[in-house]
PDB file of N, CA and C in Angstrom:
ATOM      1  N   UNK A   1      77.636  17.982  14.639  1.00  0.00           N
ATOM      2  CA  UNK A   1      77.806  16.655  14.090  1.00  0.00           C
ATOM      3  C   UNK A   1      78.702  16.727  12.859  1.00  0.00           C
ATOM      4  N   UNK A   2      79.110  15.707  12.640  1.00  0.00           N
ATOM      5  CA  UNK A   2      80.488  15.960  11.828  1.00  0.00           C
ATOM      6  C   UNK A   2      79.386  15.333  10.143  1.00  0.00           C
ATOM      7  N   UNK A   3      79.730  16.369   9.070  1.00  0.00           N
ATOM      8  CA  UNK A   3      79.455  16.635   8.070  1.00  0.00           C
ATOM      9  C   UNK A   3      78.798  15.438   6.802  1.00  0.00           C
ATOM     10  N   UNK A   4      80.199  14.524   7.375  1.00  0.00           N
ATOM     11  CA  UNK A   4      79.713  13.448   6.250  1.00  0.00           C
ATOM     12  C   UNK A   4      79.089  12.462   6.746  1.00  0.00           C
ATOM     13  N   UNK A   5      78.662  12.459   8.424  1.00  0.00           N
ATOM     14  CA  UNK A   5      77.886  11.777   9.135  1.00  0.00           C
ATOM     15  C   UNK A   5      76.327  12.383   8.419  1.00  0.00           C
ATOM     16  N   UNK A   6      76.176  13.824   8.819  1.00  0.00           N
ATOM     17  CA  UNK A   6      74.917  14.310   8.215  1.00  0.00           C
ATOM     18  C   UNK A   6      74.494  13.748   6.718  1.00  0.00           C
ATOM     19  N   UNK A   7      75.491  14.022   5.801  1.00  0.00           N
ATOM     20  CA  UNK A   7      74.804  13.252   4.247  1.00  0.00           C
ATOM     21  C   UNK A   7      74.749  12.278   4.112  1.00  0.00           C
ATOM     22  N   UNK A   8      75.258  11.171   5.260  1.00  0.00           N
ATOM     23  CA  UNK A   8      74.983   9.715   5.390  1.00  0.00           C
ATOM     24  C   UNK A   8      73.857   9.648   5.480  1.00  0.00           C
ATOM     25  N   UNK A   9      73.160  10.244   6.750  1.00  0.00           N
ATOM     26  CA  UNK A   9      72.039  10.080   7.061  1.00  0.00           C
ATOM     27  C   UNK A   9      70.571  10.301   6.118  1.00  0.00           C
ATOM     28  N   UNK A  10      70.861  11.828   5.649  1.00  0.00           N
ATOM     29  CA  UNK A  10      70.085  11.742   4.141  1.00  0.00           C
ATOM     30  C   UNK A  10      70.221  11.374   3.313  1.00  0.00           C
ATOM     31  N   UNK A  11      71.345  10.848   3.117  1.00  0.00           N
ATOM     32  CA  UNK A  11      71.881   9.505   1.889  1.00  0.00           C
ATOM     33  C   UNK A  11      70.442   8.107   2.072  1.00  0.00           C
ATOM     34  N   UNK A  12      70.265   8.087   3.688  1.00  0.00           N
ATOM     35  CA  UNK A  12      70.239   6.788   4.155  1.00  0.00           C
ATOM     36  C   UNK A  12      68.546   7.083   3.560  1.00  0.00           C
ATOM     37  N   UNK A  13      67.757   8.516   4.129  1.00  0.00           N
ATOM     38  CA  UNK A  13      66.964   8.686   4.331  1.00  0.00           C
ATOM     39  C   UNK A  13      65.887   9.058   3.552  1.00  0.00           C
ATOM     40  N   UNK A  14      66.811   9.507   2.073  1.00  0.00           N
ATOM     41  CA  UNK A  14      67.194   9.029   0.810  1.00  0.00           C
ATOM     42  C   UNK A  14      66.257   7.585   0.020  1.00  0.00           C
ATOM     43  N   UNK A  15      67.054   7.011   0.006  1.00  0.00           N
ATOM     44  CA  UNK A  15      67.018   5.787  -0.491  1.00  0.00           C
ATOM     45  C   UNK A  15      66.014   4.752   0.426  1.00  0.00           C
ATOM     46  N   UNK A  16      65.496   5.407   2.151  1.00  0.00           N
ATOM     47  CA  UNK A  16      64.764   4.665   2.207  1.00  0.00           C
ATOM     48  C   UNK A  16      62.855   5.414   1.560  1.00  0.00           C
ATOM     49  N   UNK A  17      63.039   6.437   1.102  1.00  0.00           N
ATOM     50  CA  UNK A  17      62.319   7.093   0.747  1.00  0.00           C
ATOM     51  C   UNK A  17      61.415   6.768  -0.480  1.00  0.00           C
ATOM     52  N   UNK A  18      62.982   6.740  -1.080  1.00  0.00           N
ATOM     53  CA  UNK A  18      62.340   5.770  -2.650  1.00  0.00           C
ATOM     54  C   UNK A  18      61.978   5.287  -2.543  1.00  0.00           C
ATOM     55  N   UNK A  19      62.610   3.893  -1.597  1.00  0.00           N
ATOM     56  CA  UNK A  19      61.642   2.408  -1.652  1.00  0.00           C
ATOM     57  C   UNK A  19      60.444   2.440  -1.384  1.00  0.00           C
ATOM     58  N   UNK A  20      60.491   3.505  -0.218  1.00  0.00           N
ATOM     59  CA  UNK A  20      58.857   3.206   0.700  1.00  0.00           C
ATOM     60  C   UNK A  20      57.921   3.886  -0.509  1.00  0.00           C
ATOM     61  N   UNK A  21      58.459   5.110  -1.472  1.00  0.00           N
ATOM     62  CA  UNK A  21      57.395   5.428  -2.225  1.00  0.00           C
ATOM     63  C   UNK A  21      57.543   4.353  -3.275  1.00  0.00           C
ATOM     64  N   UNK A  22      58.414   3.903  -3.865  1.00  0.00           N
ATOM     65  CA  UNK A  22      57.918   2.913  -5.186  1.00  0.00           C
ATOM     66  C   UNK A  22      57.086   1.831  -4.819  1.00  0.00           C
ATOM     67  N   UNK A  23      57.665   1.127  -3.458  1.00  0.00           N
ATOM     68  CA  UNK A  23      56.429   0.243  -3.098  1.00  0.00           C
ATOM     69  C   UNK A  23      54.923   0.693  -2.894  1.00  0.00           C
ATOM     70  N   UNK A  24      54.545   1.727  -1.990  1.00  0.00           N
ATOM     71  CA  UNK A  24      53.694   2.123  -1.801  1.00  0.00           C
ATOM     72  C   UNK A  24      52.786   2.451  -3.203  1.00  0.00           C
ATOM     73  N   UNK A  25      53.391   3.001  -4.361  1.00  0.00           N
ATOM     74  CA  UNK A  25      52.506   3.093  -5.598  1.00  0.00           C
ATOM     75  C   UNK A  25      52.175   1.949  -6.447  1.00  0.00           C
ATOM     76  N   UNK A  26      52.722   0.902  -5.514  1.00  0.00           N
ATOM     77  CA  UNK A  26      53.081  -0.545  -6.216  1.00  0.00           C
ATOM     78  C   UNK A  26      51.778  -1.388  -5.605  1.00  0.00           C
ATOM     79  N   UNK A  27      51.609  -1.218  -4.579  1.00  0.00           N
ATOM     80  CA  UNK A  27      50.698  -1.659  -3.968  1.00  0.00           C
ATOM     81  C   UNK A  27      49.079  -0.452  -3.899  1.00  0.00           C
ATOM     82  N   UNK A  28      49.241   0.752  -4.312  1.00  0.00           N
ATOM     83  CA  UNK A  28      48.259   1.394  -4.536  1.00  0.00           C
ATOM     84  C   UNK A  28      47.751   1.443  -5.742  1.00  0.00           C
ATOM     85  N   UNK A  29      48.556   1.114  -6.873  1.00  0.00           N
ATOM     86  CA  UNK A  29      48.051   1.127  -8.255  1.00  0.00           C
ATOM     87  C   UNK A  29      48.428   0.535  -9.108  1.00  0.00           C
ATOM     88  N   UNK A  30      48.424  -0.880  -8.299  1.00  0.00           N
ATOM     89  CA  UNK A  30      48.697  -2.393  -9.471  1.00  0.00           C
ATOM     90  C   UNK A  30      48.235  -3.559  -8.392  1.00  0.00           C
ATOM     91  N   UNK A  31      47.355  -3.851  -9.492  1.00  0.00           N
ATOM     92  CA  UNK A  31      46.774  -5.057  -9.413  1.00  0.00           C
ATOM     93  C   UNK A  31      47.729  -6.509  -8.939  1.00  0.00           C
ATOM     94  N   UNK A  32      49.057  -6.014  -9.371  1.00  0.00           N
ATOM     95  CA  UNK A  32      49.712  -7.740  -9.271  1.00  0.00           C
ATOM     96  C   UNK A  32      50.524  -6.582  -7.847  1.00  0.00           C
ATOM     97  N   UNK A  33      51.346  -7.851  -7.580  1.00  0.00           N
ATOM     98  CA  UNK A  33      52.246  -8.402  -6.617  1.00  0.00           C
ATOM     99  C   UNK A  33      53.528  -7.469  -6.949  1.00  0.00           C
ATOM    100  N   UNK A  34      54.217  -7.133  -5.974  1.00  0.00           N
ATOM    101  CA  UNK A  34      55.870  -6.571  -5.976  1.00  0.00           C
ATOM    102  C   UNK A  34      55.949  -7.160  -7.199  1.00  0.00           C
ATOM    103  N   UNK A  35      56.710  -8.211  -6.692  1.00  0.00           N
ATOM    104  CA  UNK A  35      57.607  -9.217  -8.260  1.00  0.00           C
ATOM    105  C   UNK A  35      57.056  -9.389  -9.315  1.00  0.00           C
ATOM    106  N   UNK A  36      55.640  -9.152  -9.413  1.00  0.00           N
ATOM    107  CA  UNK A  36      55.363  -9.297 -10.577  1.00  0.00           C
ATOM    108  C   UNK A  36      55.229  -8.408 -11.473  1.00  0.00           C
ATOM    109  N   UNK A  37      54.450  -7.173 -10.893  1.00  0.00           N
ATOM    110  CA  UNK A  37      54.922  -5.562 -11.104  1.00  0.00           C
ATOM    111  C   UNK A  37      56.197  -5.156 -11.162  1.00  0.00           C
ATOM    112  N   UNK A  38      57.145  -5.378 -10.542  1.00  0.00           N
ATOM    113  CA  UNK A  38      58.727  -5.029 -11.140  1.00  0.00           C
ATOM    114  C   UNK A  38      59.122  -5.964 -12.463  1.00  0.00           C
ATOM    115  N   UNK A  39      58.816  -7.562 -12.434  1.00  0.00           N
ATOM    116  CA  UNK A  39      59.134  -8.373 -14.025  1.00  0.00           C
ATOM    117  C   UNK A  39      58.226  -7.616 -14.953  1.00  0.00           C
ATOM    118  N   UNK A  40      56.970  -7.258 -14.485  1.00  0.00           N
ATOM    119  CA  UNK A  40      56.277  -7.095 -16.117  1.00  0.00           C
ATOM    120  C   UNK A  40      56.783  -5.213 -15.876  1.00  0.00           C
ATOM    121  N   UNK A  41      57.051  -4.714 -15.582  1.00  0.00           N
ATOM    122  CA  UNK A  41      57.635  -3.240 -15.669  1.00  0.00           C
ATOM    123  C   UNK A  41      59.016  -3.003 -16.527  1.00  0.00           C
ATOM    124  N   UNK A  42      60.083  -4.532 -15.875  1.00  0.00           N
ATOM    125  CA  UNK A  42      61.092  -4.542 -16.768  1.00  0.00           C
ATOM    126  C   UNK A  42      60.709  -5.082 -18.423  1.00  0.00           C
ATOM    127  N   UNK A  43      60.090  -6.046 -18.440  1.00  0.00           N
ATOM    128  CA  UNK A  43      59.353  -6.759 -19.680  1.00  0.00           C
ATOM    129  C   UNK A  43      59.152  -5.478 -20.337  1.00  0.00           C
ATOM    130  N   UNK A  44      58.325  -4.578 -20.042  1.00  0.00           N
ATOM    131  CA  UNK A  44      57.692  -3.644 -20.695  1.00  0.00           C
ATOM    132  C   UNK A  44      58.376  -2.560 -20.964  1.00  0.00           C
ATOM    133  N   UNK A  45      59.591  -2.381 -20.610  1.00  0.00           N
ATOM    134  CA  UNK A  45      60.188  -1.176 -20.183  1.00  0.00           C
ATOM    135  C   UNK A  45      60.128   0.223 -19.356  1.00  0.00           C
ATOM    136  N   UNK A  46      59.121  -0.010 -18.469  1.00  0.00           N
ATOM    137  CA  UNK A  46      58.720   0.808 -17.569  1.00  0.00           C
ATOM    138  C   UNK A  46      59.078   1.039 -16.333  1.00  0.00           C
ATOM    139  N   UNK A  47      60.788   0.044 -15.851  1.00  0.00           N
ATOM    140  CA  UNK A  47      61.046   0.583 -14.959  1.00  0.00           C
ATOM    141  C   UNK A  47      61.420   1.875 -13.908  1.00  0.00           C
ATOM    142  N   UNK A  48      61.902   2.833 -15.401  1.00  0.00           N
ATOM    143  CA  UNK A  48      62.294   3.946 -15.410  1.00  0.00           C
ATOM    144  C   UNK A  48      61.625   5.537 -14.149  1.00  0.00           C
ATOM    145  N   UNK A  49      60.365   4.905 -14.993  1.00  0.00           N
ATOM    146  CA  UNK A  49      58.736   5.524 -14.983  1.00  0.00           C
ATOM    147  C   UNK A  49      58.644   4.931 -13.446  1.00  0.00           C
ATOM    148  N   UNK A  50      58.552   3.703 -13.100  1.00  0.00           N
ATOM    149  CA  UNK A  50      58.029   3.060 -11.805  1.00  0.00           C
ATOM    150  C   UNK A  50      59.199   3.576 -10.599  1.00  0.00           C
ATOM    151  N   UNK A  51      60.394   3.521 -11.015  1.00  0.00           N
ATOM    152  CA  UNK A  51      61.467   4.224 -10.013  1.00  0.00           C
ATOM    153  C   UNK A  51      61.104   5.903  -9.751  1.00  0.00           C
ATOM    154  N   UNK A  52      60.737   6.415 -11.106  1.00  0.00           N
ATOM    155  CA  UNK A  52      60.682   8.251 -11.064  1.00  0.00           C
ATOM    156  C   UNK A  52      59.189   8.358 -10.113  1.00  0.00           C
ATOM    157  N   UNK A  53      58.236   7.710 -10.047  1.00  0.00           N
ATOM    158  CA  UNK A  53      57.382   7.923  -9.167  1.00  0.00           C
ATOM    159  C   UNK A  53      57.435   7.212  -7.815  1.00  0.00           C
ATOM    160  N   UNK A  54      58.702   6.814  -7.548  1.00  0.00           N
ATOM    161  CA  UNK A  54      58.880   6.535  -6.393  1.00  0.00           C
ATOM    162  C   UNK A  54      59.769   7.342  -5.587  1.00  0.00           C
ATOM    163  N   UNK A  55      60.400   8.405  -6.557  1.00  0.00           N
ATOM    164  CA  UNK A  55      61.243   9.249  -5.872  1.00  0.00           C
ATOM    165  C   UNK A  55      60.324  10.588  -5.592  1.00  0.00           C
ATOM    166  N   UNK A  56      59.075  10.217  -5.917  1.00  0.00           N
ATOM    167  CA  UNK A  56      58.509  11.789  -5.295  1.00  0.00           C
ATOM    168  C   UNK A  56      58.404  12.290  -3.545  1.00  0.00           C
ATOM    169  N   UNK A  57      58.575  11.131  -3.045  1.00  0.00           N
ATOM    170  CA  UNK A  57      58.666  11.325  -1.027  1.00  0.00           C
ATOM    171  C   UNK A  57      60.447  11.933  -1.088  1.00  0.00           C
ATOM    172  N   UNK A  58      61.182  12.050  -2.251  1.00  0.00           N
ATOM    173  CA  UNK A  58      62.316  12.469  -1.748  1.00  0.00           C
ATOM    174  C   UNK A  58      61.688  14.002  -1.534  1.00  0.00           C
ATOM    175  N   UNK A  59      60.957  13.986  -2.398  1.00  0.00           N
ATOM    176  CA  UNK A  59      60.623  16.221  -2.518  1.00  0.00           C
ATOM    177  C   UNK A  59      60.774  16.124  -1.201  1.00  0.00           C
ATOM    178  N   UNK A  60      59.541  15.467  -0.379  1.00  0.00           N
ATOM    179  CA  UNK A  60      58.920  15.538   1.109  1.00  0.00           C
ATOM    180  C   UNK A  60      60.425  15.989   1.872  1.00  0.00           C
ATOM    181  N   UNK A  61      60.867  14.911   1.920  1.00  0.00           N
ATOM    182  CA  UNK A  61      62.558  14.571   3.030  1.00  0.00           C
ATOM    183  C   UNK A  61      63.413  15.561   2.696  1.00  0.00           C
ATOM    184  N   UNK A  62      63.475  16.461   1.212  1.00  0.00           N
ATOM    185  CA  UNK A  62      64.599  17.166   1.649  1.00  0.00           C
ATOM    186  C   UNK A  62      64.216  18.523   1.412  1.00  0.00           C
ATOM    187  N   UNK A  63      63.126  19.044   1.143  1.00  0.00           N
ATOM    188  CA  UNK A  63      61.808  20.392   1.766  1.00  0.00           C
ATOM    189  C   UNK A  63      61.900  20.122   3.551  1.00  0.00           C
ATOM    190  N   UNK A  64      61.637  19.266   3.728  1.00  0.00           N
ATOM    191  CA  UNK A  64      61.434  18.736   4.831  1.00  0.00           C
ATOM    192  C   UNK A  64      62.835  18.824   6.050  1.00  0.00           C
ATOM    193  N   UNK A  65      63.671  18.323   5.575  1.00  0.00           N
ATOM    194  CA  UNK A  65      65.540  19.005   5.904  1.00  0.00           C
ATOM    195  C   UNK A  65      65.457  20.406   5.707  1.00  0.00           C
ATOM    196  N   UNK A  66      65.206  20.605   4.672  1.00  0.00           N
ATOM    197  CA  UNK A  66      65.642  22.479   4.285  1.00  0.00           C
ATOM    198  C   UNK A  66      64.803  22.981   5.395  1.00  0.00           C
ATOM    199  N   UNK A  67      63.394  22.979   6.006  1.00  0.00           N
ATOM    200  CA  UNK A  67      62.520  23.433   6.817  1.00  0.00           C
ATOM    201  C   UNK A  67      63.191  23.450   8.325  1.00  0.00           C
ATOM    202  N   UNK A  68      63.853  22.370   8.313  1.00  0.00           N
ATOM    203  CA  UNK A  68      64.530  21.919   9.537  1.00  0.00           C
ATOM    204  C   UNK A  68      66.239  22.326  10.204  1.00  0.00           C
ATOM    205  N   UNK A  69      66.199  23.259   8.949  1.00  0.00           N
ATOM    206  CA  UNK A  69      67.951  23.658   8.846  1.00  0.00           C
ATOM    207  C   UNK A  69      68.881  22.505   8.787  1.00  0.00           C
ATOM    208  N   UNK A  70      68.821  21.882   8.497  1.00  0.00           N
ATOM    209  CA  UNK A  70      69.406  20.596   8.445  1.00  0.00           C
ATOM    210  C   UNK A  70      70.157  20.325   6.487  1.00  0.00           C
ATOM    211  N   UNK A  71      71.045  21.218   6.056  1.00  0.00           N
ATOM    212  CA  UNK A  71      71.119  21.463   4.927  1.00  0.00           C
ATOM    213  C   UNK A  71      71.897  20.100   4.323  1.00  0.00           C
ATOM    214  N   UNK A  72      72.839  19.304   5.210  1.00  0.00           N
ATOM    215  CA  UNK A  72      73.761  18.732   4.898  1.00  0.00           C
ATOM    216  C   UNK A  72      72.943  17.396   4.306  1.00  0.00           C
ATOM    217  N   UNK A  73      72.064  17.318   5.751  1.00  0.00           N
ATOM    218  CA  UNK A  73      70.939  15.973   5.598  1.00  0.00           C
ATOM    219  C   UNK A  73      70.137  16.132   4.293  1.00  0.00           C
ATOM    220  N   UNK A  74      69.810  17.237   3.693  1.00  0.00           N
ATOM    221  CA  UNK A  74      69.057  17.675   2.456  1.00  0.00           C
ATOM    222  C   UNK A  74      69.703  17.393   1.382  1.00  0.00           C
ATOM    223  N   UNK A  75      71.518  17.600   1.517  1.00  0.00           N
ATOM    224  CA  UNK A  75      72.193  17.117   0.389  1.00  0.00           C
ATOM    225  C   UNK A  75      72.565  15.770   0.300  1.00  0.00           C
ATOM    226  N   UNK A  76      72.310  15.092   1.416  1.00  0.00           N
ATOM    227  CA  UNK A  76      72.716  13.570   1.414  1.00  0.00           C
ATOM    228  C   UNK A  76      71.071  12.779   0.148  1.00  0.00           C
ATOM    229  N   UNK A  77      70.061  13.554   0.764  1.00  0.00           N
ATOM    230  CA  UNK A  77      68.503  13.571  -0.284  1.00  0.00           C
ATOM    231  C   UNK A  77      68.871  13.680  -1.620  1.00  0.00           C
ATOM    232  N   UNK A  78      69.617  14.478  -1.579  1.00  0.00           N
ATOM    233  CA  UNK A  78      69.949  15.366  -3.420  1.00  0.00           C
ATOM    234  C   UNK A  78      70.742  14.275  -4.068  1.00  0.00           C
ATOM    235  N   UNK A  79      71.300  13.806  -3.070  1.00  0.00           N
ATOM    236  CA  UNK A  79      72.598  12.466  -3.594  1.00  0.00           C
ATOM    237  C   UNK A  79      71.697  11.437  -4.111  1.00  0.00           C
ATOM    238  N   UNK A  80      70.912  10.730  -3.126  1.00  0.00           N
ATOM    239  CA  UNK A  80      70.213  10.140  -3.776  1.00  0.00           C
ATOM    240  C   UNK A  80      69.415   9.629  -4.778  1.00  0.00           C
ATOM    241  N   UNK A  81      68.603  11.135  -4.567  1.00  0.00           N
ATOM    242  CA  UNK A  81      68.011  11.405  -6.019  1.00  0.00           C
ATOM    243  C   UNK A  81      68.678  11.148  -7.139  1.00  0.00           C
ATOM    244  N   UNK A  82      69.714  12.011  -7.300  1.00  0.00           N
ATOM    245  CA  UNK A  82      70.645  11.824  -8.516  1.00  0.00           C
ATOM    246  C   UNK A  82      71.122  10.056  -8.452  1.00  0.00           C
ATOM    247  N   UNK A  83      71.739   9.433  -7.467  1.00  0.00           N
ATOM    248  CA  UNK A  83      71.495   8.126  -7.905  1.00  0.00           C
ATOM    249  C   UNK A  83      70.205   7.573  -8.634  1.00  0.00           C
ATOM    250  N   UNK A  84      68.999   7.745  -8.193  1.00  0.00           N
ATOM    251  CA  UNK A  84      68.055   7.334  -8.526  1.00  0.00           C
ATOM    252  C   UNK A  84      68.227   7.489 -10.094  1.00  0.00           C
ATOM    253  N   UNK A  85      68.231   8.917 -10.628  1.00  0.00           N
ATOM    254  CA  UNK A  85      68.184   9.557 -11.824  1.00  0.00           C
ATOM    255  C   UNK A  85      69.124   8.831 -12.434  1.00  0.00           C
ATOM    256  N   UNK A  86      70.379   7.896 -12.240  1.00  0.00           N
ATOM    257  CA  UNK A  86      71.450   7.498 -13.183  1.00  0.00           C
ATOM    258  C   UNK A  86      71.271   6.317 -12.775  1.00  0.00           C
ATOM    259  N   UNK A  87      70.183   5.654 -12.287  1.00  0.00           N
ATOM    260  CA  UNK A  87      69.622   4.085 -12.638  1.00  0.00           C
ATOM    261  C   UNK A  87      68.545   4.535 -12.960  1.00  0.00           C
ATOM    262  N   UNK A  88      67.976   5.390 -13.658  1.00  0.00           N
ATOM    263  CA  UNK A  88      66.739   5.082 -14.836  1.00  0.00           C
ATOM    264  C   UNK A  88      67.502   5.469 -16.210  1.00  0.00           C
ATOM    265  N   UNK A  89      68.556   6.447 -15.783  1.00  0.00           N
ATOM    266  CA  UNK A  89      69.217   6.679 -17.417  1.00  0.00           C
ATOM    267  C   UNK A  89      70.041   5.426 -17.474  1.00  0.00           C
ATOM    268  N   UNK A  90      70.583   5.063 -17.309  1.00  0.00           N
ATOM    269  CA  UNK A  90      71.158   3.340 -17.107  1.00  0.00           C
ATOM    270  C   UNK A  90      70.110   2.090 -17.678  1.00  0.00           C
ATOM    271  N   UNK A  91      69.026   2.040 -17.300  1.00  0.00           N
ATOM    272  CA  UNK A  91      67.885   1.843 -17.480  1.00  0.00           C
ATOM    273  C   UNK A  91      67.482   2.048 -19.132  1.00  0.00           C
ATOM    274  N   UNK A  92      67.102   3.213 -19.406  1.00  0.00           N
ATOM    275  CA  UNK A  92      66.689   3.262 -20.307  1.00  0.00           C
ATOM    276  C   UNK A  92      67.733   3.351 -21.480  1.00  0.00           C
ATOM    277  N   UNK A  93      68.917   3.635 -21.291  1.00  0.00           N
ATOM    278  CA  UNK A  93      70.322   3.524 -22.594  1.00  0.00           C
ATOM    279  C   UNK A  93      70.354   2.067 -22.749  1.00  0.00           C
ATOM    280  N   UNK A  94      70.460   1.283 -21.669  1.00  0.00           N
ATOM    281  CA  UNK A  94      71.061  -0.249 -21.733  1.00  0.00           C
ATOM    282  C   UNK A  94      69.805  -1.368 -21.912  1.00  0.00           C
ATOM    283  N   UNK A  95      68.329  -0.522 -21.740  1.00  0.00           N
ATOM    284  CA  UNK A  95      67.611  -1.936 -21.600  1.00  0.00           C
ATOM    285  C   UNK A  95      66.317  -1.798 -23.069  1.00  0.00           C
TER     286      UNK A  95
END
């Protein structure tokens, strides 16, 4: 498979990772609602914090690639992450 198809895919697999974990801790350990938990997180300044524990299912996906020989798909994960990481430093310089 051609190369930058593979880090698409863990790009993709990536970012759906985050979401499913930030929601999932969103709904496991808060009382309010999505929207209301993301406004009072920004209010408070805790988005940072609420994104970094949503990137912990990336460990899973790209342990999970590396297990699978699948190295390229692991770096499309790594991409992500590091996006993730430069919208909480973004985050926390600007807000």
């Amino acid at each position: 498979m051609n190369r930058k198809k593979e880090i698409g895919i863990g790009f993709g697999v990536g970012l759906i990772a985050n979401t499913l974990g930030t929601l999932l801790y969103i709904l496991l350990f808060s009382e309010l609602g999505i929207a209301e938990t993301y406004h009072a997180a920004v209010e408070q300044g805790h988005i940072g914090s609420l994104l970094a524990l949503g990137a912990i299912p990336n460990l899973v996906a790209f342990f999970g690639f590396l297990r699978l020989k699948r190295d390229f798909r692991a770096r499309g994960v790594m991409i992500a992450t590091l996006l993730t990481a430069l919208i909480i430093l973004y985050y926390k310089l600007f807000s």
